[in-house]
C-alpha atoms as a PDB file:
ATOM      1  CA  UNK A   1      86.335  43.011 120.630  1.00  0.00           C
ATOM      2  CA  UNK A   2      89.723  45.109 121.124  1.00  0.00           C
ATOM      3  CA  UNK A   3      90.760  47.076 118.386  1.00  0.00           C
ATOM      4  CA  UNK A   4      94.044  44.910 118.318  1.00  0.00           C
ATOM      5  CA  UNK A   5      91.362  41.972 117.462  1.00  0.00           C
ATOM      6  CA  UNK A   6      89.741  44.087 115.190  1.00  0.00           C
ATOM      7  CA  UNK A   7      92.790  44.550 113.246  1.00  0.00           C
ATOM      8  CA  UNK A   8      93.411  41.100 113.312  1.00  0.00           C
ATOM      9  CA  UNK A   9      90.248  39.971 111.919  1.00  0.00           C
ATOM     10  CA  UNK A  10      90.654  42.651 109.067  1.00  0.00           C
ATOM     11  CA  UNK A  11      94.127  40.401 107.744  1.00  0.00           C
ATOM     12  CA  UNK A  12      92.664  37.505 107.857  1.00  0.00           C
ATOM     13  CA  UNK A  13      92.393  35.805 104.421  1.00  0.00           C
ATOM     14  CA  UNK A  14      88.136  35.109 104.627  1.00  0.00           C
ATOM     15  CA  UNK A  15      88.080  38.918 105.789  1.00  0.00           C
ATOM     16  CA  UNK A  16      90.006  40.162 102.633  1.00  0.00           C
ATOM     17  CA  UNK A  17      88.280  37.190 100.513  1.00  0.00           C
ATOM     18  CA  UNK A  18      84.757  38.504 101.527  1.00  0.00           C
ATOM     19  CA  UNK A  19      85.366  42.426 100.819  1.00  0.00           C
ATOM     20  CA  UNK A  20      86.799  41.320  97.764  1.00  0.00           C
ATOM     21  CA  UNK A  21      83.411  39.655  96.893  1.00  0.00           C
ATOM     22  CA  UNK A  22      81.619  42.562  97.990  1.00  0.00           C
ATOM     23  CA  UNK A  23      83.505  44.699  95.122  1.00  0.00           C
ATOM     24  CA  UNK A  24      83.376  42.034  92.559  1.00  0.00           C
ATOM     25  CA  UNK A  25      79.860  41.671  92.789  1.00  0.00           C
ATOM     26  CA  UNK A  26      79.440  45.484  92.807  1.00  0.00           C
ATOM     27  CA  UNK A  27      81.349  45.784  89.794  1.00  0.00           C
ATOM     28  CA  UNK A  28      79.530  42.936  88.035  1.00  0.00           C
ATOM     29  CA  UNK A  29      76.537  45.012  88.800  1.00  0.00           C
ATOM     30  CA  UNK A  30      77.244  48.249  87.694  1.00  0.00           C
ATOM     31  CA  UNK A  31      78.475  46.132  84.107  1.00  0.00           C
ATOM     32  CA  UNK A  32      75.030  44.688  83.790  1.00  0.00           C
ATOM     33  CA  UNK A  33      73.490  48.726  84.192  1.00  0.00           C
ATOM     34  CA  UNK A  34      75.814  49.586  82.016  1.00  0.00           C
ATOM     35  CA  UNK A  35      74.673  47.494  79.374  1.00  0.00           C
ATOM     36  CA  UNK A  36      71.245  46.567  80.131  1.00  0.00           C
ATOM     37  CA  UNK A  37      69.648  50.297  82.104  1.00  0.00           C
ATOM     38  CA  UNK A  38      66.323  51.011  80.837  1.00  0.00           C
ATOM     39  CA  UNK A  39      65.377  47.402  79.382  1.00  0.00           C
ATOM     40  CA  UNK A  40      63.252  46.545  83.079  1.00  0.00           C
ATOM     41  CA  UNK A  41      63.656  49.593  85.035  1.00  0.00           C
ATOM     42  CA  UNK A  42      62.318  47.834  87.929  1.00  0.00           C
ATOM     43  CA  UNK A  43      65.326  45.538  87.205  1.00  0.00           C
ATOM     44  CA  UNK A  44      67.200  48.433  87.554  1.00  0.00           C
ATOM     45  CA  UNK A  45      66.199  49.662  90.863  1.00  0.00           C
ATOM     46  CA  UNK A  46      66.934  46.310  92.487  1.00  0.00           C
ATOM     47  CA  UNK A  47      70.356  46.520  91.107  1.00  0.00           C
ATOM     48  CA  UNK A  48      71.018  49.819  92.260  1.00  0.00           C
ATOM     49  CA  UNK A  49      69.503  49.137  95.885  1.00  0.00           C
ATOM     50  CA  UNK A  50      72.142  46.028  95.661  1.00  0.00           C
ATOM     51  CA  UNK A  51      74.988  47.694  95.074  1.00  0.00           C
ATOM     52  CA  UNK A  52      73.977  50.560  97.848  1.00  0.00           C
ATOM     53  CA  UNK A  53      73.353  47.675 100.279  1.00  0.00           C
ATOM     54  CA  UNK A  54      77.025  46.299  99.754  1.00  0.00           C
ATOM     55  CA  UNK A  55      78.485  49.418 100.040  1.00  0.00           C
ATOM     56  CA  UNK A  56      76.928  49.827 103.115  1.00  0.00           C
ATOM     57  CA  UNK A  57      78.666  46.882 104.323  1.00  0.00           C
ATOM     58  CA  UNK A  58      81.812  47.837 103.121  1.00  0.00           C
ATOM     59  CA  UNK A  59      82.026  51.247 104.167  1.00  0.00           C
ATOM     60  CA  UNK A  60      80.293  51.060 108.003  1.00  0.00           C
ATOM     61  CA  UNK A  61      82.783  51.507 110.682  1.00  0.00           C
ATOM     62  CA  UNK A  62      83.220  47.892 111.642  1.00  0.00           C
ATOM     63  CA  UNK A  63      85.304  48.476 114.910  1.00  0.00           C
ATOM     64  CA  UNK A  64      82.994  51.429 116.120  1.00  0.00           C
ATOM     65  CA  UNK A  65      80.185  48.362 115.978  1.00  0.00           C
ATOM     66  CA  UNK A  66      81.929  46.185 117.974  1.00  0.00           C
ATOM     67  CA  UNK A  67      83.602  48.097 120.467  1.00  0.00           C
ATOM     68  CA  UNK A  68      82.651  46.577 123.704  1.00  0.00           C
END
C-alpha cells in the first residue's frame, strides 16, 4: 500500500464511520465508569482494558503497518 492509497483509504466514508465507532464506544465506556466504578471491579477492569484496546487501534501508525 502507497501512502497516496493510504490516504485514500483514510477519506473514505467506512474509514471515518469505523473511527467514529471506535470513539463512541470509548466514550460510552468511560460514561458507564463514571457512573457505575467500584460496583464489580472486575467489571471495571474489563472496561478499562476495552477502552485501552480501542485506543490502540486508533492511535497505531496505520501507514507505517502497511508500508510495503
Amino acid at each position: 500500500m502507497t501512502q497516496n492509497e493510504f490516504r485514500d483509504w483514510l477519506s473514505q466514508p467506512i474509514t471515518k464511520a469505523f473511527f467514529a465507532a471506535l470513539d463512541f464506544k470509548v466514550e460510552g465506556l468511560k460514561e458507564e465508569l463514571a457512573y457505575q466504578a467500584g460496583e464489580n471491579p472486575r467489571l471495571d477492569g474489563l472496561k478499562v482494558g476495552a477502552i485501552q484496546a480501542l485506543r490502540d487501534l486508533k492511535d497505531v501508525d496505520w501507514f507505517e503497518e502497511t508500508q510495503e
